[in-house]
Structures are given as C-alpha cells and as structure tokens.
PDB file of N, CA and C in Angstrom:
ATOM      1  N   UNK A   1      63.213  67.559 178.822  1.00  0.00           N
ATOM      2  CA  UNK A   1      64.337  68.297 178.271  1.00  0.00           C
ATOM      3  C   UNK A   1      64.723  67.689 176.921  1.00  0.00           C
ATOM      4  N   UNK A   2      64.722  68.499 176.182  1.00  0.00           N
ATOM      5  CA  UNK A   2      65.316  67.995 175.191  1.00  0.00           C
ATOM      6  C   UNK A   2      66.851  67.861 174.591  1.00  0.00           C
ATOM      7  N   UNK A   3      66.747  66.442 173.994  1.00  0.00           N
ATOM      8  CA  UNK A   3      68.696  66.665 173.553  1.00  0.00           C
ATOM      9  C   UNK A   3      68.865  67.080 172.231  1.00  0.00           C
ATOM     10  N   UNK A   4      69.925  67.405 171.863  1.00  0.00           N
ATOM     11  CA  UNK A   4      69.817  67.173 170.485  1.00  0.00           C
ATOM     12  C   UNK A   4      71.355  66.686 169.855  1.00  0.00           C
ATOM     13  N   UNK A   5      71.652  66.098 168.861  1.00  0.00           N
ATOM     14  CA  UNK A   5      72.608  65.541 168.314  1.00  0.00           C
ATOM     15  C   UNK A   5      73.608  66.513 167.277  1.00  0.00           C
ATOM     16  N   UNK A   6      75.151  65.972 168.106  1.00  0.00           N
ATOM     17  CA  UNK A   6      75.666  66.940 167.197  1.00  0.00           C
ATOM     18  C   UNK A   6      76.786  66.190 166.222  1.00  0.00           C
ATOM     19  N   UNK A   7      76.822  66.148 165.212  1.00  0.00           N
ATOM     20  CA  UNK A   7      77.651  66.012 164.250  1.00  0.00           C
ATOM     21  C   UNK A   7      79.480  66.219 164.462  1.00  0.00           C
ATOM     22  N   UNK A   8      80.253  65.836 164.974  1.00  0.00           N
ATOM     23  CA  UNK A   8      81.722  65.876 165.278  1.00  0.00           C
ATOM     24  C   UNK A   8      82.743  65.474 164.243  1.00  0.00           C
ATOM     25  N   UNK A   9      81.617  65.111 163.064  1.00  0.00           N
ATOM     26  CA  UNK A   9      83.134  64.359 162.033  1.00  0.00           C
ATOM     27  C   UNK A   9      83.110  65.704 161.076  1.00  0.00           C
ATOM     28  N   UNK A  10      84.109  65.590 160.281  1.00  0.00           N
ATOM     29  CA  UNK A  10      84.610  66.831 159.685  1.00  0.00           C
ATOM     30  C   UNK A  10      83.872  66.685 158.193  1.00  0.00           C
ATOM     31  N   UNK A  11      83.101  67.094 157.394  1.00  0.00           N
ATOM     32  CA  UNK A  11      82.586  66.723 156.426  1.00  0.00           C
ATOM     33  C   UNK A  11      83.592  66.271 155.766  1.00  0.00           C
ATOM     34  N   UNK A  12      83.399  64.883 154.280  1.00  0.00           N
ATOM     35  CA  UNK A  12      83.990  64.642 153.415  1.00  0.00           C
ATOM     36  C   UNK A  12      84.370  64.631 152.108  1.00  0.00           C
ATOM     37  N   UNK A  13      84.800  65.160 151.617  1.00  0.00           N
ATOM     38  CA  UNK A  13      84.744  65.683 150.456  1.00  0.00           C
ATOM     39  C   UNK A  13      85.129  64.504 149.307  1.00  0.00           C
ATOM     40  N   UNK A  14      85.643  64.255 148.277  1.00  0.00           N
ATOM     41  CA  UNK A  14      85.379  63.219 147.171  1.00  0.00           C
ATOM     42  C   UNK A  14      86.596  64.269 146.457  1.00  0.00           C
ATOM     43  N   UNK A  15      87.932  63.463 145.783  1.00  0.00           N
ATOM     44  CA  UNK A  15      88.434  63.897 145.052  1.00  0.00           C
ATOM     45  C   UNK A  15      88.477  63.474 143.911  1.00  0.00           C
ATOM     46  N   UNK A  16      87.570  64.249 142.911  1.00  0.00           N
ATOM     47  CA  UNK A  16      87.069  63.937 141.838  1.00  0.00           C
ATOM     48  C   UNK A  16      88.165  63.675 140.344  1.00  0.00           C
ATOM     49  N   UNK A  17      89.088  64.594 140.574  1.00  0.00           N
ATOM     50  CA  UNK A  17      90.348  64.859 139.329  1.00  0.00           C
ATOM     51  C   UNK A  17      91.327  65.643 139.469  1.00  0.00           C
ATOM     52  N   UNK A  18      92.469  65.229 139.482  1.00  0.00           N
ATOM     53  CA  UNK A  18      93.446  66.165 139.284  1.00  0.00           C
ATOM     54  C   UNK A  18      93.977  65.976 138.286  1.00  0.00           C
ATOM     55  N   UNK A  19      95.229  66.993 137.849  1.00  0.00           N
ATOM     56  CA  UNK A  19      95.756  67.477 136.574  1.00  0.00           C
ATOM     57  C   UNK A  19      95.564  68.953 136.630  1.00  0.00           C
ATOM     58  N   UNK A  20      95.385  68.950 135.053  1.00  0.00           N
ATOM     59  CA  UNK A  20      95.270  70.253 134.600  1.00  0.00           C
ATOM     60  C   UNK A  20      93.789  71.127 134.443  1.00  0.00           C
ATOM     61  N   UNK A  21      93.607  71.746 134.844  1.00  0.00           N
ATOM     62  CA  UNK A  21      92.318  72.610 134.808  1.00  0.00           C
ATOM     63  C   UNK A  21      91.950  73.818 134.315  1.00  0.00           C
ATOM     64  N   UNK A  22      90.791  74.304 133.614  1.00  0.00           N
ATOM     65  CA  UNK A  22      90.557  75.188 132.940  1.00  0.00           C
ATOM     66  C   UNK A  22      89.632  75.725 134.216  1.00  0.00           C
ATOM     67  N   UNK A  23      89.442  77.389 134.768  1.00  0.00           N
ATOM     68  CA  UNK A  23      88.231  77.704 134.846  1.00  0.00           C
ATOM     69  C   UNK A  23      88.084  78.874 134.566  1.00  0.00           C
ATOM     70  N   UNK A  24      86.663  79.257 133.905  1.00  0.00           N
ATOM     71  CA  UNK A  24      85.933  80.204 132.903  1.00  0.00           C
ATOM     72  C   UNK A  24      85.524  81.478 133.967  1.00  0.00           C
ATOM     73  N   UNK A  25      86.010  82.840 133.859  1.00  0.00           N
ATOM     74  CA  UNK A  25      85.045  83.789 134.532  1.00  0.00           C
ATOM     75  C   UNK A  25      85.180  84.953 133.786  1.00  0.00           C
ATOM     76  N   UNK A  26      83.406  85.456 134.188  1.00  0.00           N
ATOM     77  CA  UNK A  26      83.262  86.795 133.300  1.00  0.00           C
ATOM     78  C   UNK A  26      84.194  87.679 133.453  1.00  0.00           C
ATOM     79  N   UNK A  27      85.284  88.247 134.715  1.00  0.00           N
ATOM     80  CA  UNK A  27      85.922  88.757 135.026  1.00  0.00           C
ATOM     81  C   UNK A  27      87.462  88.673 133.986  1.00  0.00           C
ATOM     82  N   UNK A  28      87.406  87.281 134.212  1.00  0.00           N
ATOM     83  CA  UNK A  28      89.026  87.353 133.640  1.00  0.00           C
ATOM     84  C   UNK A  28      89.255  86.628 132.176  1.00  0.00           C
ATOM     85  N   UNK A  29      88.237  85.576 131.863  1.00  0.00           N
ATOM     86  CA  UNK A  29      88.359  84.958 130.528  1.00  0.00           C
ATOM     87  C   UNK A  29      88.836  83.926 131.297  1.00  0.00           C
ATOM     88  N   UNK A  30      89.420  82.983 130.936  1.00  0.00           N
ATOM     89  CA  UNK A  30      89.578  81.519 130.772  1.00  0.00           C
ATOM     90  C   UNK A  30      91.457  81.463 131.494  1.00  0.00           C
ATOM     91  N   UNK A  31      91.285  80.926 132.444  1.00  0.00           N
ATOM     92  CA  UNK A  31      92.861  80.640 133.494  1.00  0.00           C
ATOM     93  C   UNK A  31      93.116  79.334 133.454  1.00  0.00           C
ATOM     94  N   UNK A  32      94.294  78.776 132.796  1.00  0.00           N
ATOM     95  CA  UNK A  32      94.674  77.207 133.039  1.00  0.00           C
ATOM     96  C   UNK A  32      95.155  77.053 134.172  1.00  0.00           C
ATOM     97  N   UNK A  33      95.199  76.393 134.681  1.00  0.00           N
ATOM     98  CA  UNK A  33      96.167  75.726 136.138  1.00  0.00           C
ATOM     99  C   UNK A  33      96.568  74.499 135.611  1.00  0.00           C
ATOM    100  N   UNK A  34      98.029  74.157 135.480  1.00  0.00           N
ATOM    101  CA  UNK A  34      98.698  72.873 135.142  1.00  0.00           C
ATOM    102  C   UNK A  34      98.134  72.172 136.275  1.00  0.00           C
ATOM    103  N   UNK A  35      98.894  72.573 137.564  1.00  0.00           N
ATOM    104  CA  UNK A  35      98.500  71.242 138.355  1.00  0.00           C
ATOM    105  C   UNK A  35      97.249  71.893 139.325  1.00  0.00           C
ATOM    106  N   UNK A  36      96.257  70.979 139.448  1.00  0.00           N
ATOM    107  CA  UNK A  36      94.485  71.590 140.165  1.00  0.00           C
ATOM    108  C   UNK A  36      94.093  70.147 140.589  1.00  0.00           C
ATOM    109  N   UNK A  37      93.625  70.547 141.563  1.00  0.00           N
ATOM    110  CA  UNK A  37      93.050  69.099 142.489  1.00  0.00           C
ATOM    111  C   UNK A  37      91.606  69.998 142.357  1.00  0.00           C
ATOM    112  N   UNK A  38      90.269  69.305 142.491  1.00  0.00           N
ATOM    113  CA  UNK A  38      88.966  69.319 142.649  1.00  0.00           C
ATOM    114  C   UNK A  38      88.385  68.275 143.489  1.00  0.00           C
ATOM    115  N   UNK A  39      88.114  69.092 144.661  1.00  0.00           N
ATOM    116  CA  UNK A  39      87.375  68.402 145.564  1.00  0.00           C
ATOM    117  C   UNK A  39      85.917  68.288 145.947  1.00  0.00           C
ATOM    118  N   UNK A  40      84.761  67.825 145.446  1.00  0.00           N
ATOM    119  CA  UNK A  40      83.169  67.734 145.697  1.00  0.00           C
ATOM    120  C   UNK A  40      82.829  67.494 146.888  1.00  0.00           C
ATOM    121  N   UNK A  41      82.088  68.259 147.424  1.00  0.00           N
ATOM    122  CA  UNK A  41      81.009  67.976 149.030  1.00  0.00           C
ATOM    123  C   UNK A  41      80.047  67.311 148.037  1.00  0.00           C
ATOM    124  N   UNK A  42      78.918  66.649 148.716  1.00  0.00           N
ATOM    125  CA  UNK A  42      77.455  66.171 148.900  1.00  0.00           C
ATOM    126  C   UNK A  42      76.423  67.512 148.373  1.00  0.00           C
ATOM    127  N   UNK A  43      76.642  68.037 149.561  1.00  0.00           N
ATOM    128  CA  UNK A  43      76.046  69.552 149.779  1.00  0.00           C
ATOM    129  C   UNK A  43      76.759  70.700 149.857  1.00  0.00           C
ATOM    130  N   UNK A  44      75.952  71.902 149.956  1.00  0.00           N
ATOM    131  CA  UNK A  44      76.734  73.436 149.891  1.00  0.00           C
ATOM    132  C   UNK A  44      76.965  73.333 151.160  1.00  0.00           C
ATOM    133  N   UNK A  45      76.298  72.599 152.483  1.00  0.00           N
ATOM    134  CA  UNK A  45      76.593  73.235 153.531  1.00  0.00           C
ATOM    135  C   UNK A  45      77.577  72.091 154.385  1.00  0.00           C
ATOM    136  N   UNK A  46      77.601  71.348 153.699  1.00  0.00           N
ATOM    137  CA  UNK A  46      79.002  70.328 154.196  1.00  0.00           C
ATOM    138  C   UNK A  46      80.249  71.141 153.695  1.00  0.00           C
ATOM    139  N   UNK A  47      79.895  71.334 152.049  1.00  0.00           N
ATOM    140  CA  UNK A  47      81.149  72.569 151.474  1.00  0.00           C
ATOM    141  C   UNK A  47      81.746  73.760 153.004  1.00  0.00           C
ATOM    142  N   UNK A  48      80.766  74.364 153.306  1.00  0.00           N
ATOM    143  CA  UNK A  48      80.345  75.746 154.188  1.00  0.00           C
ATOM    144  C   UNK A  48      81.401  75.278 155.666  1.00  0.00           C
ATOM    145  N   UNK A  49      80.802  73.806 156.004  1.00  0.00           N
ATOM    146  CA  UNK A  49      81.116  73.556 157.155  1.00  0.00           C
ATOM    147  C   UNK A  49      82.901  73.685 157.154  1.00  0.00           C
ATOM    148  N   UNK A  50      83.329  72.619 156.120  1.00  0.00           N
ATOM    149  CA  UNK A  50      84.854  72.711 155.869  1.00  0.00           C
ATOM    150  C   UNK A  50      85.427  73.919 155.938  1.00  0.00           C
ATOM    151  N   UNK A  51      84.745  74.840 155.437  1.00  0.00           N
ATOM    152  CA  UNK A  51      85.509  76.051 154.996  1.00  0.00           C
ATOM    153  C   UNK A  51      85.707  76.742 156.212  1.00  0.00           C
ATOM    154  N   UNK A  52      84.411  76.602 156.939  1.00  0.00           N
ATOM    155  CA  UNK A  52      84.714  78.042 158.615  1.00  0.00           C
ATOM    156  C   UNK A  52      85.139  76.573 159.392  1.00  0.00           C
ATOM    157  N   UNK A  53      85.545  75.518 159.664  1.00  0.00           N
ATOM    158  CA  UNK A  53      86.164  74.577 160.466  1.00  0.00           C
ATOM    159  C   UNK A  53      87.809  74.354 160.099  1.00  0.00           C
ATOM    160  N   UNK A  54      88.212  75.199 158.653  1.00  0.00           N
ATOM    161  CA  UNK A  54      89.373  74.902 158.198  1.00  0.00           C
ATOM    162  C   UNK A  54      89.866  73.751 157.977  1.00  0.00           C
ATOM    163  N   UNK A  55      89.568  72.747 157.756  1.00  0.00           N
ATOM    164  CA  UNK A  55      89.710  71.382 157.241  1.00  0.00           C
ATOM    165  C   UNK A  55      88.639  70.839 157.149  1.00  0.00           C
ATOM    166  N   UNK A  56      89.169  69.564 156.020  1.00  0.00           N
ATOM    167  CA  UNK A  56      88.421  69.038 155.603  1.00  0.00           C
ATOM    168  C   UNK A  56      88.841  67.732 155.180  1.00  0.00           C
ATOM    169  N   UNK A  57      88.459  66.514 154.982  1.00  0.00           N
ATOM    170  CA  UNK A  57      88.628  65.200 154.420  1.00  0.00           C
ATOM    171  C   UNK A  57      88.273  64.539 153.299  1.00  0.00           C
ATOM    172  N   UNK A  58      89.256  64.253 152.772  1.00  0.00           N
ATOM    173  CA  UNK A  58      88.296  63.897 151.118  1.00  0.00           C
ATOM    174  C   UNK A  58      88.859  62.120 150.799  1.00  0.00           C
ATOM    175  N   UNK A  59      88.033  61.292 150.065  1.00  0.00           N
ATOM    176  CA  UNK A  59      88.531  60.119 149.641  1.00  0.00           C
ATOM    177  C   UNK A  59      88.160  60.455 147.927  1.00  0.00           C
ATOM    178  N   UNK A  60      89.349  59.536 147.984  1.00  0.00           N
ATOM    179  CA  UNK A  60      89.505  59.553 146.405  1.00  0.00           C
ATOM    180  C   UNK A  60      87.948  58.448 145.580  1.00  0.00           C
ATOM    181  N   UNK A  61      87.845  59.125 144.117  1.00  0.00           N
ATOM    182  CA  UNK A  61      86.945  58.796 143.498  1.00  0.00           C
ATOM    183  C   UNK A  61      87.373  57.887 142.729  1.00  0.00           C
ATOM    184  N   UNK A  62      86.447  56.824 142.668  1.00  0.00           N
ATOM    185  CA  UNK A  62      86.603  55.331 142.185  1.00  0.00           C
ATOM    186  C   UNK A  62      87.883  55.920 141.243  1.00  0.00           C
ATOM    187  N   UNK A  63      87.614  56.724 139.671  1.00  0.00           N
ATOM    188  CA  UNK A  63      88.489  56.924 139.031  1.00  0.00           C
ATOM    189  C   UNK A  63      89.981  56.825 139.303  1.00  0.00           C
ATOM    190  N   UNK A  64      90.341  57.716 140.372  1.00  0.00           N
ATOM    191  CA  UNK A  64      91.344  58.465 141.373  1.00  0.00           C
ATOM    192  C   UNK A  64      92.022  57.054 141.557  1.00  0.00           C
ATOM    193  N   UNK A  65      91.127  56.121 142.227  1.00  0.00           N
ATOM    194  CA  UNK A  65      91.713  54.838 142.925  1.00  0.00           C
ATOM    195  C   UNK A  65      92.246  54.260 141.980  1.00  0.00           C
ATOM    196  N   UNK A  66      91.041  54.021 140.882  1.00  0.00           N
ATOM    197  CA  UNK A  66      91.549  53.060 139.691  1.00  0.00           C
ATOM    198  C   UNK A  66      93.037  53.647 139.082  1.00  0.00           C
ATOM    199  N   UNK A  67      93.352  54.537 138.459  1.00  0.00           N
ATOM    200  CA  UNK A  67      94.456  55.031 138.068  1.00  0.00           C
ATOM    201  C   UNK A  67      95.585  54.980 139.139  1.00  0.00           C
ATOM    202  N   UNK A  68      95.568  55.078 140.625  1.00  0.00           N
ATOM    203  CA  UNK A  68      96.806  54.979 141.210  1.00  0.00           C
ATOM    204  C   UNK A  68      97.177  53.240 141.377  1.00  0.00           C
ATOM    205  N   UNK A  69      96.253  52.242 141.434  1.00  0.00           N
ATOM    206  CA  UNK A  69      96.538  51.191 141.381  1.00  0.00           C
ATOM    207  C   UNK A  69      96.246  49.900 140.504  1.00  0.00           C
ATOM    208  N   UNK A  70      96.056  50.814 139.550  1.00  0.00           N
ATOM    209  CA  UNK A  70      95.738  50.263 138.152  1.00  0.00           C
ATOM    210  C   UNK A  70      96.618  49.153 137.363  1.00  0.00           C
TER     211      UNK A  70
END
C-alpha cells in the first residue's frame, strides 16, 4: 500500500515592501496606492495554495527587518 505525504503548513509568503505603490495595466493606465503591502510566494502554486486555503503567512524581508529595528 502505498502512503503518501501531505503538506499541513500554510505556504509562506515573504514581505517584500510596503509603502507606496505604482501598478501599470493595459486596462486602466497607471493606479498609485499610498499605502500597498507586497507579498512574494517561492512559487505560483504556493501563491494558488494561499489563495483557495484563505490564508496565508508571510515573514518579513531582511530589508523589512532591517528598517523596523534599525
């Protein structure tokens, strides 16, 4: 019989920058957001997993760290 292994932790995401953010679409032209958090998966399907599990976990990026306890 075979087993197989299942994955139970919630993927983690990396919070890369917050502030202010620009993003570009053919649709609308160029939208600022004063305040925008950006969060990076690894992969699209760690991204995927968060999204249909509704949460997700992120640690802050060296940057992130350095600036809050700088």
């Amino acid at each position: 019989m075979a087993t197989t292994q299942t994955n139970t932790r919630p993927p983690r995401g990396i919070l890369q920058d917050a502030g202010e953010l620009a993003v570009a679409s053919d649709r609308t032209g160029t939208t600022r957001h004063r305040y925008a958090m950006v969060v990076s998966f690894n992969t699209e399907e760690e991204l995927r997993q968060a999204l249909e599990a509704h949460q997700c976990r992120y640690q802050d990026s060296q940057a992130i760290q350095e600036a809050r306890h700088g």
